[in-house]
C-alpha atoms as a PDB file:
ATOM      1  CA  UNK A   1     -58.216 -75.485 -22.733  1.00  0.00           C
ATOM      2  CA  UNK A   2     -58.335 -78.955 -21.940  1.00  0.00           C
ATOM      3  CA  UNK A   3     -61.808 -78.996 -23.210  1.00  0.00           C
ATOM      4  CA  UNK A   4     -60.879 -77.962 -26.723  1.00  0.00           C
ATOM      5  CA  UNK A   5     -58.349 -80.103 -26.415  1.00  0.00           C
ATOM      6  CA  UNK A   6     -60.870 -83.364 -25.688  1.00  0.00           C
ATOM      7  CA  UNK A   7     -63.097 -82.120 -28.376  1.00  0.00           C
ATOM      8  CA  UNK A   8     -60.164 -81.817 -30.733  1.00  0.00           C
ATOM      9  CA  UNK A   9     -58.909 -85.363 -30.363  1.00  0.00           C
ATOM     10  CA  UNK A  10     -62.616 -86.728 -30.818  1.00  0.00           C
ATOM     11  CA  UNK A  11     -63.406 -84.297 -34.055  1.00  0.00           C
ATOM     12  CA  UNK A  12     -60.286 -86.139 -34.893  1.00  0.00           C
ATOM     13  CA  UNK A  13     -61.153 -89.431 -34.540  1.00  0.00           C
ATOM     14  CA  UNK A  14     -64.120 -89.353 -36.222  1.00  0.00           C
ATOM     15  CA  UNK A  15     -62.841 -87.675 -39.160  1.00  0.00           C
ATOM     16  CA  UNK A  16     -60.282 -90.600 -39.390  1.00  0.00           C
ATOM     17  CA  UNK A  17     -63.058 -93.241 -38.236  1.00  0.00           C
ATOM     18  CA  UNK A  18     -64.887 -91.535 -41.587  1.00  0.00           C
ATOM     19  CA  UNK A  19     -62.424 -91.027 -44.004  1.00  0.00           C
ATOM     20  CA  UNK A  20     -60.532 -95.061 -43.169  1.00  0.00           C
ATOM     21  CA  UNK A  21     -64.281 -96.508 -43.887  1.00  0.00           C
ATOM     22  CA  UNK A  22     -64.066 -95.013 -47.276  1.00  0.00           C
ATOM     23  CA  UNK A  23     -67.336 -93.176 -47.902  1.00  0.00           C
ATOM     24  CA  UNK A  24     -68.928 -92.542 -51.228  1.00  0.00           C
ATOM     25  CA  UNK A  25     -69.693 -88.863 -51.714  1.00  0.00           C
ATOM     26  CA  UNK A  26     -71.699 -87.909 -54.882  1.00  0.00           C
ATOM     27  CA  UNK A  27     -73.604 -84.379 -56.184  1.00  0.00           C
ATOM     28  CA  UNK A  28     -76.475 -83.700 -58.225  1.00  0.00           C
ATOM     29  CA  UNK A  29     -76.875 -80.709 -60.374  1.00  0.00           C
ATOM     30  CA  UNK A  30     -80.569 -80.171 -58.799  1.00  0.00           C
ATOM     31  CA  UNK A  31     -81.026 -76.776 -61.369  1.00  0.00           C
ATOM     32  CA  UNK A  32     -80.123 -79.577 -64.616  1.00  0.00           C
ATOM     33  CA  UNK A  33     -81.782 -82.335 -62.639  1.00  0.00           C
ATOM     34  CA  UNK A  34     -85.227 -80.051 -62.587  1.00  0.00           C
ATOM     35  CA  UNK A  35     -84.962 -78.852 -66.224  1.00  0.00           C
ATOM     36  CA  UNK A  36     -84.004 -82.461 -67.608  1.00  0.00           C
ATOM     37  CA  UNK A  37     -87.309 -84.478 -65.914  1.00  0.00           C
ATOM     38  CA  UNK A  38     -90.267 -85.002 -68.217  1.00  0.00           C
ATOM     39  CA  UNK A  39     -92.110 -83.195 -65.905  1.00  0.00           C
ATOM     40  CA  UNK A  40     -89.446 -80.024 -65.972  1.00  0.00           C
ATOM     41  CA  UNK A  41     -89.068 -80.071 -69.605  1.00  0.00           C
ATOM     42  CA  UNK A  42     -93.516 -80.007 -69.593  1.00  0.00           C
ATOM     43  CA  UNK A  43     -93.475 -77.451 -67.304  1.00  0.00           C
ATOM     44  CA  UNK A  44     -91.082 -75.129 -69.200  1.00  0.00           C
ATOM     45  CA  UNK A  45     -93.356 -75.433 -72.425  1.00  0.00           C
ATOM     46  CA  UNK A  46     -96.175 -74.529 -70.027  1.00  0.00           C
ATOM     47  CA  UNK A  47     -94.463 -71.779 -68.868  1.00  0.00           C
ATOM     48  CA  UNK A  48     -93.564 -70.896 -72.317  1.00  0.00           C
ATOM     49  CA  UNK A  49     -96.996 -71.402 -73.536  1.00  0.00           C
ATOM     50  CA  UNK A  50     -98.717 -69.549 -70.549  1.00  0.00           C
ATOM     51  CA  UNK A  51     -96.507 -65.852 -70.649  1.00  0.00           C
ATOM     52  CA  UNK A  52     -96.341 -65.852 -74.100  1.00  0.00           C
ATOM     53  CA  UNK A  53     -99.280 -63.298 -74.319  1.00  0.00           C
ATOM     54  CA  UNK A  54     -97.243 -60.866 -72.094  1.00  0.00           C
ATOM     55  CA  UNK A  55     -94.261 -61.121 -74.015  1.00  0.00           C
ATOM     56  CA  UNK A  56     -96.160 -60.212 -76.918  1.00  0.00           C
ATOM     57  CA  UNK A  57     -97.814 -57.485 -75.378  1.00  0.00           C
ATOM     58  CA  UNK A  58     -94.715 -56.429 -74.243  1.00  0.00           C
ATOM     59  CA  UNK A  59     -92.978 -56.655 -77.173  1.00  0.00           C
ATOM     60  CA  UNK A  60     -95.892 -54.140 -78.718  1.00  0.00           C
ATOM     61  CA  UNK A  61     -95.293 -51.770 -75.344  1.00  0.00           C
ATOM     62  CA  UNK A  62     -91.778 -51.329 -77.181  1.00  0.00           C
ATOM     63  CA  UNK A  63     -92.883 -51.201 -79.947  1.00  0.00           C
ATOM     64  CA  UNK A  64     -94.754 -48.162 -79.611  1.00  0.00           C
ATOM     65  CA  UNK A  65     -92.171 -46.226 -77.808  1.00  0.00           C
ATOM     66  CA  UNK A  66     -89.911 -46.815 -80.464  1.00  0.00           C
ATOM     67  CA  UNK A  67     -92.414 -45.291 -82.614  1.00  0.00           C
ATOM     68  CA  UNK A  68     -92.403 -42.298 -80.295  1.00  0.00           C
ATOM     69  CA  UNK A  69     -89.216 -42.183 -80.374  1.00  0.00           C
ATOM     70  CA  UNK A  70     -88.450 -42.595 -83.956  1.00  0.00           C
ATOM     71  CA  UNK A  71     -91.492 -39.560 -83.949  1.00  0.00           C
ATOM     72  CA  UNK A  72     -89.768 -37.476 -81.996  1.00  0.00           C
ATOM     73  CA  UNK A  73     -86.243 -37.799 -83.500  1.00  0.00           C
ATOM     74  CA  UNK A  74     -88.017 -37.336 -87.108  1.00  0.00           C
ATOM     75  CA  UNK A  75     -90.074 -34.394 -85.979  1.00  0.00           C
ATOM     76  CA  UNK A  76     -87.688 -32.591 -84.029  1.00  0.00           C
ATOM     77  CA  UNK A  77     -87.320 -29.719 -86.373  1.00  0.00           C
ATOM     78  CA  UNK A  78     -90.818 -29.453 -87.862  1.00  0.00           C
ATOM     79  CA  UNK A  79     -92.787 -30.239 -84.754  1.00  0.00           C
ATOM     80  CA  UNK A  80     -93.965 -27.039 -81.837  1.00  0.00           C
ATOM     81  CA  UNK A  81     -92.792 -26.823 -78.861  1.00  0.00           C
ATOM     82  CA  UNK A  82     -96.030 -27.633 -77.614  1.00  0.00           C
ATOM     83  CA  UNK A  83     -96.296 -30.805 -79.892  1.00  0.00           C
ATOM     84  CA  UNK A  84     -92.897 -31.976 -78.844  1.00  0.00           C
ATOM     85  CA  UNK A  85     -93.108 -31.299 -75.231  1.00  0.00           C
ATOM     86  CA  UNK A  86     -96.186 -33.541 -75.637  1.00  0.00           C
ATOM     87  CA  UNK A  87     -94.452 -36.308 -77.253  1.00  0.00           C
ATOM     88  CA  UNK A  88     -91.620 -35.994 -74.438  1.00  0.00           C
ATOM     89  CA  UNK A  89     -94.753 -36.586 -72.108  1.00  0.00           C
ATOM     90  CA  UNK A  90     -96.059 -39.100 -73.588  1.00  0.00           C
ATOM     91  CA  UNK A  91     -92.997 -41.217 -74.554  1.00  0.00           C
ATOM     92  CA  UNK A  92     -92.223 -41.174 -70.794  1.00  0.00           C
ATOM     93  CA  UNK A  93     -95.276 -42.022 -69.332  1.00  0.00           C
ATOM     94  CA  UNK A  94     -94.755 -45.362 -72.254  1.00  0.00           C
ATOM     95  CA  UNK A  95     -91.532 -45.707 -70.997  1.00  0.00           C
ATOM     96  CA  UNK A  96     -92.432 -45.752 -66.926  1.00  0.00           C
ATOM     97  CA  UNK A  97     -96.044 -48.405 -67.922  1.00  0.00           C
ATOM     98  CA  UNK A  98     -93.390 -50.448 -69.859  1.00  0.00           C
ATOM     99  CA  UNK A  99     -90.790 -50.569 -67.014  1.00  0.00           C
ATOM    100  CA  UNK A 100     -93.564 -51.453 -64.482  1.00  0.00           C
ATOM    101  CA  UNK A 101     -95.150 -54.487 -66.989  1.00  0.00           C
ATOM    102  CA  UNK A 102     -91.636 -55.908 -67.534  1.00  0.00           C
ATOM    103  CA  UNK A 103     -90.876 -55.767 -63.845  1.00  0.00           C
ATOM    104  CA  UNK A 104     -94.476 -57.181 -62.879  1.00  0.00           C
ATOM    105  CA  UNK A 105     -94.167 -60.079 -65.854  1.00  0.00           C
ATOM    106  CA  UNK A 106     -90.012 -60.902 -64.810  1.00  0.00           C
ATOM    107  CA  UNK A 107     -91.813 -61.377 -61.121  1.00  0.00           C
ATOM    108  CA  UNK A 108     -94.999 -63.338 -62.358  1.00  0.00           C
ATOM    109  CA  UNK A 109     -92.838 -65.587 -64.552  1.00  0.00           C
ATOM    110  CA  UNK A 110     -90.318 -66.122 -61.682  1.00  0.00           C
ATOM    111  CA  UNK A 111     -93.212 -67.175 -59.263  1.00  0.00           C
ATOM    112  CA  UNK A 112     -94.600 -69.763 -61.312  1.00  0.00           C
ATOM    113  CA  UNK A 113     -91.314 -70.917 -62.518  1.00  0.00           C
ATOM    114  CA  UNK A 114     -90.418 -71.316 -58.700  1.00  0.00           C
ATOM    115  CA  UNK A 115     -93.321 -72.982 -57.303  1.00  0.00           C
ATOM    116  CA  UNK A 116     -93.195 -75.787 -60.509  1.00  0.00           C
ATOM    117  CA  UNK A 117     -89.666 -76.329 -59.531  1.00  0.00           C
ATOM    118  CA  UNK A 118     -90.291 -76.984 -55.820  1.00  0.00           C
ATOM    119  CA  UNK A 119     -93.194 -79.171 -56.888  1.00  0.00           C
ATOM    120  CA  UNK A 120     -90.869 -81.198 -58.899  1.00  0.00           C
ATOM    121  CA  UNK A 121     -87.930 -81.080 -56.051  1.00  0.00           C
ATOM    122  CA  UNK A 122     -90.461 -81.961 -53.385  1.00  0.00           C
ATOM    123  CA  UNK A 123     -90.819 -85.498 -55.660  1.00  0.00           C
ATOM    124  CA  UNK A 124     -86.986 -85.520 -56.543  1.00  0.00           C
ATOM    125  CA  UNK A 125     -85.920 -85.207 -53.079  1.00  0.00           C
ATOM    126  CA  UNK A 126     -87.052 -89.208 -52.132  1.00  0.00           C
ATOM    127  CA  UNK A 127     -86.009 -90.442 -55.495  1.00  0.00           C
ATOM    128  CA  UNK A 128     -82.607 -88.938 -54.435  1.00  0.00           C
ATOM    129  CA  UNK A 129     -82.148 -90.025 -50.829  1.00  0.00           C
ATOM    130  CA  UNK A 130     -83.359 -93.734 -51.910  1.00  0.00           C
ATOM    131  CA  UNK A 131     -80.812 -93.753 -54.784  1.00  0.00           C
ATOM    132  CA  UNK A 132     -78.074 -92.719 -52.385  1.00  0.00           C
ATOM    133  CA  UNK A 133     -79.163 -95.471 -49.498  1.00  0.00           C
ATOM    134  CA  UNK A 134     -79.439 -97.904 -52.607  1.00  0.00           C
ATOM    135  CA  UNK A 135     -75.720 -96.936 -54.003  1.00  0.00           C
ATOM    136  CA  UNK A 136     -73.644 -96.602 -51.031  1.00  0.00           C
ATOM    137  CA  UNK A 137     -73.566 -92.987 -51.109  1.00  0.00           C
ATOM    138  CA  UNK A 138     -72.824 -91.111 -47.560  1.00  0.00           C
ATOM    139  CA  UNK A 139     -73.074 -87.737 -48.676  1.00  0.00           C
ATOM    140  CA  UNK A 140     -74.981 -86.113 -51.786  1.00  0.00           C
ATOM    141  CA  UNK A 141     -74.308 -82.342 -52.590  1.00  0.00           C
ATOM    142  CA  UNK A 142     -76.355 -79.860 -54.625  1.00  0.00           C
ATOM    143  CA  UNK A 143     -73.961 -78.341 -57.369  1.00  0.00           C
ATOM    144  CA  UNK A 144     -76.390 -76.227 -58.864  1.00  0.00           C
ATOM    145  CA  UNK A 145     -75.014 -72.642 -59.400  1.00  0.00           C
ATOM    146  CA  UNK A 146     -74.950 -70.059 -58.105  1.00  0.00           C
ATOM    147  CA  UNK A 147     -74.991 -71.147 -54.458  1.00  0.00           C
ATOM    148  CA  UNK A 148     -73.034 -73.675 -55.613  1.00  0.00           C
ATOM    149  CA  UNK A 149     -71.134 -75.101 -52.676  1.00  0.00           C
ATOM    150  CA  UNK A 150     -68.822 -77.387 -54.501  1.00  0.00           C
ATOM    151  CA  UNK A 151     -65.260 -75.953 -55.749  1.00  0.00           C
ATOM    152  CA  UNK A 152     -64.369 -79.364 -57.887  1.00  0.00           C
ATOM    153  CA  UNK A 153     -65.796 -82.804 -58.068  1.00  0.00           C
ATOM    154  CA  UNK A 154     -64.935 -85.102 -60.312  1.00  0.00           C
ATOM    155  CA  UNK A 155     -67.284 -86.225 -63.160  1.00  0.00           C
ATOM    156  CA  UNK A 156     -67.804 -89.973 -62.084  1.00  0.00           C
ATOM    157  CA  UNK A 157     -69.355 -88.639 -58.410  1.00  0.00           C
ATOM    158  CA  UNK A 158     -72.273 -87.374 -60.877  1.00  0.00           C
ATOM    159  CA  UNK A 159     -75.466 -88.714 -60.318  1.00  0.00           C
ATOM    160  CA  UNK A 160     -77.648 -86.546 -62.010  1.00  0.00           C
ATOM    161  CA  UNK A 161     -78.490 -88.063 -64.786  1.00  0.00           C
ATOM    162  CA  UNK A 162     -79.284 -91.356 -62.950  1.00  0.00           C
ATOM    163  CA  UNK A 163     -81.579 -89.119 -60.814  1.00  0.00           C
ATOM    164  CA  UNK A 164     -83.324 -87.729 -63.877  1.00  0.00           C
ATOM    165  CA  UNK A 165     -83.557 -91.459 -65.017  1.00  0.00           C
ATOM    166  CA  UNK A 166     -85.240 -92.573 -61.635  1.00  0.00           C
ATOM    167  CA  UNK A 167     -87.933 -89.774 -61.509  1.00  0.00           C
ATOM    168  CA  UNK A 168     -89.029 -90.138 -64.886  1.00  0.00           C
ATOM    169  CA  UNK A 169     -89.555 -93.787 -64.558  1.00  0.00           C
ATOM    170  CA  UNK A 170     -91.119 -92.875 -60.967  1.00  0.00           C
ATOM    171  CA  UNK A 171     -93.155 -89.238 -61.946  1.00  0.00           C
ATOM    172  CA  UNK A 172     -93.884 -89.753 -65.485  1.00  0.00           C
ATOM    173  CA  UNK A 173     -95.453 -86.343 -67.124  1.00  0.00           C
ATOM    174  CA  UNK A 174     -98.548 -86.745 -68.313  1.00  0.00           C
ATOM    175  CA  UNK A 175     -97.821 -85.581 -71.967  1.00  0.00           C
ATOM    176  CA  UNK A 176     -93.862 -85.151 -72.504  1.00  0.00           C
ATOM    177  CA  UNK A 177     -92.939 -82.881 -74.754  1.00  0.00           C
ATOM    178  CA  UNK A 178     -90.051 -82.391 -76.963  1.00  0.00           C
ATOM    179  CA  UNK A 179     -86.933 -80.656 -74.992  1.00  0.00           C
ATOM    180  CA  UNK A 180     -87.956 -76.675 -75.207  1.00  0.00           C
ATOM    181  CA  UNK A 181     -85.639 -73.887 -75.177  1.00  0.00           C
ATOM    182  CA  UNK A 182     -85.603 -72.163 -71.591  1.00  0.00           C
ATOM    183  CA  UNK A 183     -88.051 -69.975 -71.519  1.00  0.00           C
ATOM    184  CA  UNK A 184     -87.755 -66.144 -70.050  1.00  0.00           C
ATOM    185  CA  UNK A 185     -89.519 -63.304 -69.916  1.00  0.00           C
ATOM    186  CA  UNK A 186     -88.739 -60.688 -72.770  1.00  0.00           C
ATOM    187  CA  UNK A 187     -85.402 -58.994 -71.562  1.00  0.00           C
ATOM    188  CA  UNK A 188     -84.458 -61.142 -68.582  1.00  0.00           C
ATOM    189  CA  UNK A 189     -81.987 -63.752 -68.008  1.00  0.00           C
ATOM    190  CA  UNK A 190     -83.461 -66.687 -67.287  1.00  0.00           C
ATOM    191  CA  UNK A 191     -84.057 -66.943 -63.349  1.00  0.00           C
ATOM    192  CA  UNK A 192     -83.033 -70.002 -60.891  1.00  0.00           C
ATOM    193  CA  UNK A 193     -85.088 -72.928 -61.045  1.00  0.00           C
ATOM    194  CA  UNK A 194     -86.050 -74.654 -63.965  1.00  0.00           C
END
């Protein structure tokens, strides 16, 4: 008892200690901070560039078992039951390859969307801790969703865009392109990262 007690009254202290030398707290919206870089915005029109022969192919995938489909649905009267228990077969065998492809491209796309963000954050990381020394700060927080730890902060504790600022002028891309759309692959939201 007296132990918690002790520890109480010096948790205490130190809280007041912190909060009467008036510390600077700031965040960073890592997730925007990734996608707004030179280098983020190159890598998503990589990305982009790189699965878009999937999401074609995928796109064709559907294509054909609408076909089927629309074959089926047409035929229904006219065709045997031979003809249209083949179709059935068929269409669902397309259906299973096309569930497997999406899955396998949604996993493919999330990989290499994950390692260029944590090739980018391994660079941000210094940029932020220097800016932080440099301004004051005593405590940065990550306010990316969804683990997003922070329930409200108010708009002039954001440093991202200073962040983005600093790594640019510290990690230029080689070649920056225009701002692209966020890419995805075909039928996914777009995953964590970048």
């Amino acid at each position: 008892m007296k132990l918690q007690l002790v520890l109480g009254l010096i948790a205490a202290l130190a809280l007041g200690a912190w909060a009467q030398s008036e510390q600077k707290v700031a965040y960073v919206d890592i997730r925007k901070a990734l996608q707004e870089t030179q280098e983020g915005k190159k890598a998503l029109a990589d990305l982009a560039t790189q699965f878009e022969p999937k999401k074609t192919e995928l796109q064709n995938e559907q294509n054909q078992i609408q076909a089927l489909q629309k074959q089926l649905q047409n035929g229904g009267d006219t065709l045997s039951a031979d003809a249209k228990d083949n179709l059935t077969q068929t269409l669902q065998t397309k259906e299973q390859q096309f569930q497997r492809d999406m899955q396998d491209a949604q996993s493919d796309f999330q990989t290499a969307e994950n390692a260029a963000a944590q090739s980018i954050f391994r660079k941000m990381l210094p940029v932020i801790q220097s800016y932080a020394q440099s301004h004051g700060y005593a405590l940065v927080l990550n306010a990316s969703p969804p683990q997003d730890p922070v329930l409200f902060a108010a708009q002039k504790i954001d440093i991202t865009d200073d962040i983005v600022k600093l790594y640019n002028e510290q990690h230029p891309a080689a070649t920056a392109s225009a701002p692209a759309a966020k890419p995805a692959a075909p039928g996914t939201k777009s995953p964590p990262g970048l």
